[in-house]
PDB file of N, CA and C in Angstrom:
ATOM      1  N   UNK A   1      12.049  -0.182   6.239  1.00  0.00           N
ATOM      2  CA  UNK A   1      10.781  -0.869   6.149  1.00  0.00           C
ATOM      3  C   UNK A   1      10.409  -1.041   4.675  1.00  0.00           C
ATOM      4  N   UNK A   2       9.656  -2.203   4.174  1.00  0.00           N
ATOM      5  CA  UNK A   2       9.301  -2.795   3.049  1.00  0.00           C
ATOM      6  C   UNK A   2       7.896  -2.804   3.023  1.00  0.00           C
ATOM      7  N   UNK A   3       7.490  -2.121   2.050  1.00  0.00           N
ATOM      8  CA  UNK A   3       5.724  -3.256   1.894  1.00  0.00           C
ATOM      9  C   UNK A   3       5.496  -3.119   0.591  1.00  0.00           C
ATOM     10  N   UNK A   4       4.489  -4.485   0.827  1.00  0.00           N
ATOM     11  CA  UNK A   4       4.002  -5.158  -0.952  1.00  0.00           C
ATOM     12  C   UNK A   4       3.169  -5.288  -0.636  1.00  0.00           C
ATOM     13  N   UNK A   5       1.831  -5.008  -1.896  1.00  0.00           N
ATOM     14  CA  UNK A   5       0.633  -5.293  -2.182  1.00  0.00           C
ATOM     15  C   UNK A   5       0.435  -6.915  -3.039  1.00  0.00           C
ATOM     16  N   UNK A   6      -0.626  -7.294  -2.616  1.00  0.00           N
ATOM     17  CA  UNK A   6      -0.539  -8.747  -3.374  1.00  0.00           C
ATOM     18  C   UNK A   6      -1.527  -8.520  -4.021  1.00  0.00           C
ATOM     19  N   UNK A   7      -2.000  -8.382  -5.693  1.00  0.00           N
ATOM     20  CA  UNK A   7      -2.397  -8.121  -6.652  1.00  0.00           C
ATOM     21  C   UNK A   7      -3.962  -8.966  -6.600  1.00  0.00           C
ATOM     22  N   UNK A   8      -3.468 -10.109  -6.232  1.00  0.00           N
ATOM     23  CA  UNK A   8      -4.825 -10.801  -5.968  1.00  0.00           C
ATOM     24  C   UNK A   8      -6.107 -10.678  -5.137  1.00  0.00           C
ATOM     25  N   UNK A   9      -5.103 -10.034  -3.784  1.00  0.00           N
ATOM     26  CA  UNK A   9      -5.901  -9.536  -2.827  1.00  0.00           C
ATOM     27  C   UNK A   9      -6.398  -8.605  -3.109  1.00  0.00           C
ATOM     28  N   UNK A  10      -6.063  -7.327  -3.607  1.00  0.00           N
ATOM     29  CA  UNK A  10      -6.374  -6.123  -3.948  1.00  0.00           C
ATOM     30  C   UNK A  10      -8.447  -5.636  -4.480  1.00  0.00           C
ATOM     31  N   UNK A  11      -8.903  -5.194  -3.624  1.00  0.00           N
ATOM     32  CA  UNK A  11      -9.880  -5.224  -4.116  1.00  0.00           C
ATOM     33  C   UNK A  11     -10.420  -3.390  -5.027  1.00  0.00           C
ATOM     34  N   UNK A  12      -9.099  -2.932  -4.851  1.00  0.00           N
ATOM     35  CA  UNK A  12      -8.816  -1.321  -5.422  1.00  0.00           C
ATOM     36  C   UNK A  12      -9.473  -0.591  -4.550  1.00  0.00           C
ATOM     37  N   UNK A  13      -9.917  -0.693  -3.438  1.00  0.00           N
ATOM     38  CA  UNK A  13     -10.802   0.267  -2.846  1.00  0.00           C
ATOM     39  C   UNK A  13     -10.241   1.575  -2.437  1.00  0.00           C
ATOM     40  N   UNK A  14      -8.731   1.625  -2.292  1.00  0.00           N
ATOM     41  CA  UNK A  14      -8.027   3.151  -2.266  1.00  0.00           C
ATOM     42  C   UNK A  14      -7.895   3.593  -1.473  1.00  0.00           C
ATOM     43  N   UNK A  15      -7.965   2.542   0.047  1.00  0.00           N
ATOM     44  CA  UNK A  15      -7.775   3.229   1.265  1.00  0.00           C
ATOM     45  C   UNK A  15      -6.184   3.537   1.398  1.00  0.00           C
ATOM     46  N   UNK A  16      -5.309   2.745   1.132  1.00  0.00           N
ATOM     47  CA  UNK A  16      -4.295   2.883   1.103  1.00  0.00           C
ATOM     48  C   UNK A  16      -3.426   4.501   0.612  1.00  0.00           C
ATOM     49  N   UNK A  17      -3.892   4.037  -0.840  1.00  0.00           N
ATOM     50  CA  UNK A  17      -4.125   5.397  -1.576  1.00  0.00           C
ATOM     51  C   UNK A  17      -3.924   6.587  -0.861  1.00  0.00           C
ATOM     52  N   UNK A  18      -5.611   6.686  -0.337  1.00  0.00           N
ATOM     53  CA  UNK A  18      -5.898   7.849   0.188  1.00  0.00           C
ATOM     54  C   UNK A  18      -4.983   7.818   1.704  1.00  0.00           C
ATOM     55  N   UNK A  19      -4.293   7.373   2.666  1.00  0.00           N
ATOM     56  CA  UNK A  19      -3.874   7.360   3.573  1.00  0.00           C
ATOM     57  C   UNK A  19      -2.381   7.377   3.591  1.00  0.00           C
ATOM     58  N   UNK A  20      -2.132   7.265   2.278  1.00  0.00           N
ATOM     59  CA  UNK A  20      -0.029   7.111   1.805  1.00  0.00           C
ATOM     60  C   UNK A  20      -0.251   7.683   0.642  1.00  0.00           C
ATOM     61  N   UNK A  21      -0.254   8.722  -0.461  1.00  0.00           N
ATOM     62  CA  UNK A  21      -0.134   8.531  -1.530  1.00  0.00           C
ATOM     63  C   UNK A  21       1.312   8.348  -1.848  1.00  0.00           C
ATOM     64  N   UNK A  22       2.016   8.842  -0.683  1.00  0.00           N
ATOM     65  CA  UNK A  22       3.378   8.708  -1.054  1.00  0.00           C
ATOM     66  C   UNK A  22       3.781   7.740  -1.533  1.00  0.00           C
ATOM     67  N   UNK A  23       3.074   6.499  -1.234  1.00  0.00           N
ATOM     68  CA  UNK A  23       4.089   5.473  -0.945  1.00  0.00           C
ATOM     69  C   UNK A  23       3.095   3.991  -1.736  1.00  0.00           C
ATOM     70  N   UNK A  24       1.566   4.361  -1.996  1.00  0.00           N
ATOM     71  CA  UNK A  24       0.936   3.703  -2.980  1.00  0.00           C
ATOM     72  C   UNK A  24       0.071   4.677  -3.711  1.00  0.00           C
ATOM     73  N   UNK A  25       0.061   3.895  -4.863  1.00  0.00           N
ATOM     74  CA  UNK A  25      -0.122   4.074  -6.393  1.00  0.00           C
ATOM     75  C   UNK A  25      -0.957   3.372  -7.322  1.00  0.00           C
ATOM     76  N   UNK A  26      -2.214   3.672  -7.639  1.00  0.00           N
ATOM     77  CA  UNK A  26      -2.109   2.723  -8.821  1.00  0.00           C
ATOM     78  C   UNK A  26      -1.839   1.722  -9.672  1.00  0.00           C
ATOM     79  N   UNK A  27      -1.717   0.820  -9.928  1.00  0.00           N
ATOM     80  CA  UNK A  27      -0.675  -0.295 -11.220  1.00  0.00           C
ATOM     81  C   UNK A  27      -1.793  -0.202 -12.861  1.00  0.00           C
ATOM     82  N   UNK A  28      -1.248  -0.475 -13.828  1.00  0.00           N
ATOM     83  CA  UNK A  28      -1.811  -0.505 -14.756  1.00  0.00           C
ATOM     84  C   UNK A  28      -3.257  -0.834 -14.665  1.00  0.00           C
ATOM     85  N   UNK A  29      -3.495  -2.500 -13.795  1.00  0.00           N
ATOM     86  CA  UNK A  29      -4.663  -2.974 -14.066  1.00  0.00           C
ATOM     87  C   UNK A  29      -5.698  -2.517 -13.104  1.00  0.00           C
ATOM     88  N   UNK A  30      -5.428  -1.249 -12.706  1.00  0.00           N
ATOM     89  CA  UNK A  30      -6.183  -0.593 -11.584  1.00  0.00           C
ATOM     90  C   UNK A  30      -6.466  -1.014 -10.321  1.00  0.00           C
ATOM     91  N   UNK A  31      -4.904  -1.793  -9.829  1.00  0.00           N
ATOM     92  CA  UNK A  31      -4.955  -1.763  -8.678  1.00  0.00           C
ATOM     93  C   UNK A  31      -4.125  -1.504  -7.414  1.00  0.00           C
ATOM     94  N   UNK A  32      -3.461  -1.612  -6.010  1.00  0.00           N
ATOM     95  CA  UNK A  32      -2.677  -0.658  -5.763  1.00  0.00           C
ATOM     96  C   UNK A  32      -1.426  -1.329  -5.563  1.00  0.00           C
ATOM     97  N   UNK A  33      -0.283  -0.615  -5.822  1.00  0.00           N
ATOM     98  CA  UNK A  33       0.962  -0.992  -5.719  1.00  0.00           C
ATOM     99  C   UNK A  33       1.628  -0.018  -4.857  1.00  0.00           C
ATOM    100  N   UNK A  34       2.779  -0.576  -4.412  1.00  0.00           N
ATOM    101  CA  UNK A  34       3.891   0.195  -3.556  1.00  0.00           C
ATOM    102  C   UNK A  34       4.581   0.797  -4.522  1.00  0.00           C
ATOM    103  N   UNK A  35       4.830   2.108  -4.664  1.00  0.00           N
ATOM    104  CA  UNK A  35       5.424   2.792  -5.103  1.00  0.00           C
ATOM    105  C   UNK A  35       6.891   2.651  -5.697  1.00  0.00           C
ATOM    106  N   UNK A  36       7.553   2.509  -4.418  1.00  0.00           N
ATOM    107  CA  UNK A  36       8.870   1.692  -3.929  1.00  0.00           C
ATOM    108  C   UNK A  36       8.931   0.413  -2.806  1.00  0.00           C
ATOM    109  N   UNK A  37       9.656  -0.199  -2.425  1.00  0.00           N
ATOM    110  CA  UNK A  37       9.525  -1.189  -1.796  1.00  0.00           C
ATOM    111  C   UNK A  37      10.079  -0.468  -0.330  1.00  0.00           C
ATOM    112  N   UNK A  38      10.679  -0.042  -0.875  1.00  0.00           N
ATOM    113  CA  UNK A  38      11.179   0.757   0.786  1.00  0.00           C
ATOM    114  C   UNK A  38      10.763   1.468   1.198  1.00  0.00           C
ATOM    115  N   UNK A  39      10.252   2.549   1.932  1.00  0.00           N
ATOM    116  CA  UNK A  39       9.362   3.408   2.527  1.00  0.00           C
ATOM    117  C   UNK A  39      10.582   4.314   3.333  1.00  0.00           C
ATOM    118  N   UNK A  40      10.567   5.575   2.776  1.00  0.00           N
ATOM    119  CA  UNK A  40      11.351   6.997   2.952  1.00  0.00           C
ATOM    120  C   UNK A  40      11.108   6.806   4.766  1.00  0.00           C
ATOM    121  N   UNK A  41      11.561   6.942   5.849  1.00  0.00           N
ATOM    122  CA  UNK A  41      11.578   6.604   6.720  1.00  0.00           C
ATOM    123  C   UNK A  41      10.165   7.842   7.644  1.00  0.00           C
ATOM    124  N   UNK A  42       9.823   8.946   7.259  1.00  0.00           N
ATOM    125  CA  UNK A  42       9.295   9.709   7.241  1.00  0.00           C
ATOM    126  C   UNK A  42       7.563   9.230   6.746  1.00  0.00           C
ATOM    127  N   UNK A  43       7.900   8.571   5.451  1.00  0.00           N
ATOM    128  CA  UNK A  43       6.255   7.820   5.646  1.00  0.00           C
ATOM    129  C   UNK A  43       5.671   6.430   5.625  1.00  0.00           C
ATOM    130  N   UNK A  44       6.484   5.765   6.996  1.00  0.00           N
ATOM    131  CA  UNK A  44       6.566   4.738   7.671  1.00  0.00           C
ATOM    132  C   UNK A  44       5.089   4.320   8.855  1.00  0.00           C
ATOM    133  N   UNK A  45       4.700   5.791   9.373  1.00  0.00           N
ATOM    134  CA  UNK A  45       3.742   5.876  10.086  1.00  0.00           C
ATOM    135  C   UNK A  45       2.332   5.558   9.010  1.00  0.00           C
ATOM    136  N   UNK A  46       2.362   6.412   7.655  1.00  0.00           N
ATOM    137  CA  UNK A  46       1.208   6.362   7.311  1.00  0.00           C
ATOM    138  C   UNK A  46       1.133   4.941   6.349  1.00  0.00           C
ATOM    139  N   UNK A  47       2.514   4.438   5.759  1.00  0.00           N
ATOM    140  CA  UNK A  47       2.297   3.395   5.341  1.00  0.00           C
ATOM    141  C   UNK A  47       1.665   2.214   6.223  1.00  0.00           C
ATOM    142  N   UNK A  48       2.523   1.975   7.975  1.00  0.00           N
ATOM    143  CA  UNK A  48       1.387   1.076   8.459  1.00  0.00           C
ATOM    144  C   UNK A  48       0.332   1.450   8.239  1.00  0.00           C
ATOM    145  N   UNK A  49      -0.495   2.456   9.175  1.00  0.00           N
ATOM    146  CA  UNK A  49      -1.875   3.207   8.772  1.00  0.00           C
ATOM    147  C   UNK A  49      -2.515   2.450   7.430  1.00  0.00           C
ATOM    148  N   UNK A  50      -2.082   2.363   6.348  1.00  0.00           N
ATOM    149  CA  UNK A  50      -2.606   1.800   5.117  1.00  0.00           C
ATOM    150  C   UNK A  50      -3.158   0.233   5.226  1.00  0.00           C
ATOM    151  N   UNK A  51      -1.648  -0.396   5.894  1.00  0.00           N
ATOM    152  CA  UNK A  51      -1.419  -1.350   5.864  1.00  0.00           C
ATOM    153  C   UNK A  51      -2.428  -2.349   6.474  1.00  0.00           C
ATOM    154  N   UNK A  52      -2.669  -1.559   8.146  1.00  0.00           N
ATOM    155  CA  UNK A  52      -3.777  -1.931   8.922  1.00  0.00           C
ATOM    156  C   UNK A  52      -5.009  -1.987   8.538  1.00  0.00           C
ATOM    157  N   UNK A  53      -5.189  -0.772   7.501  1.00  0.00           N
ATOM    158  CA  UNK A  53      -7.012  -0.572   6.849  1.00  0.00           C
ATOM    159  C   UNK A  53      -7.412  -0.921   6.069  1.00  0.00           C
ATOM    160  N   UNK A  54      -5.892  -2.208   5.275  1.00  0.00           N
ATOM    161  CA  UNK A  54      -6.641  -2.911   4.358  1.00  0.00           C
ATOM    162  C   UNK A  54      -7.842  -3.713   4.583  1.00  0.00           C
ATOM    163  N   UNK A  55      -8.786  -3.698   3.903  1.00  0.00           N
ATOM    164  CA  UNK A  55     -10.119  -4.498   4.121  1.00  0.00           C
ATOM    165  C   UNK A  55      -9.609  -5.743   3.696  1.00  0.00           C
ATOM    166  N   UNK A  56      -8.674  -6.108   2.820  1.00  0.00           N
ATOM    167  CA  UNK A  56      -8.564  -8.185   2.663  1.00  0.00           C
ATOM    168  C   UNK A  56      -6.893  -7.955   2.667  1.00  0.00           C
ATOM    169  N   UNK A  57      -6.594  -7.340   3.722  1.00  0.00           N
ATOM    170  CA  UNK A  57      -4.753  -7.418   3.797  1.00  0.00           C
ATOM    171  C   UNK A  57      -4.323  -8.359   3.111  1.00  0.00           C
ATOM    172  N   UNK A  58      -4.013  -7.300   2.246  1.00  0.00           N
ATOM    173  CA  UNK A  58      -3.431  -7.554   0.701  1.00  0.00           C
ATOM    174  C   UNK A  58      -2.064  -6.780   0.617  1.00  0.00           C
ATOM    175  N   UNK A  59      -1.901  -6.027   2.238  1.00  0.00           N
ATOM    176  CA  UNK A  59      -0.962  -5.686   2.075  1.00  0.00           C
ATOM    177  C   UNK A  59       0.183  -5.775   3.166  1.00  0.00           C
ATOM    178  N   UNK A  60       1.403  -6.408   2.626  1.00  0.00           N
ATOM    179  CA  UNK A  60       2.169  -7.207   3.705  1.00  0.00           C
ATOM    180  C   UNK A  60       3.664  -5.920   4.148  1.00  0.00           C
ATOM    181  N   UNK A  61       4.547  -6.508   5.368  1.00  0.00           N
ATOM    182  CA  UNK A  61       5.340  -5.440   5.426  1.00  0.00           C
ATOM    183  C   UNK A  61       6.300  -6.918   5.177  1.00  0.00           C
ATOM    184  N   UNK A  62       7.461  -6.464   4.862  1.00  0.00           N
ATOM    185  CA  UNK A  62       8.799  -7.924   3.889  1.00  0.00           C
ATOM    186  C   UNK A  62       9.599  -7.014   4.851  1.00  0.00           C
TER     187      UNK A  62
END
């Protein structure tokens, strides 16, 4: 499994964050990025979880 944040969408609110840290992060301009593009198969559950609670799904699974 794959997921990307789209930078534009991003409104930083950190749900993601707080629900994966594994697997999102921060980016320079303070907002959230995928860590890796692939997701350790183990935090697959909480990455959807993230994915779903984006408030302007900003965040896609590739």
């Amino acid at each position: 499994m794959k997921v990307k944040v789209d930078p534009d969408l991003c409104i930083a609110c950190g749900a993601c964050i707080s629900l994966a840290p594994d697997v999102y992060d921060w980016d320079a301009d303070g907002k959230a990025q995928a860590i890796e593009e692939d997701v350790p198969s183990d935090q697959e559950e909480d990455a959807l979880d993230a994915l779903e609670s984006c408030p302007t799904e900003a965040i896609s699974q590739v």
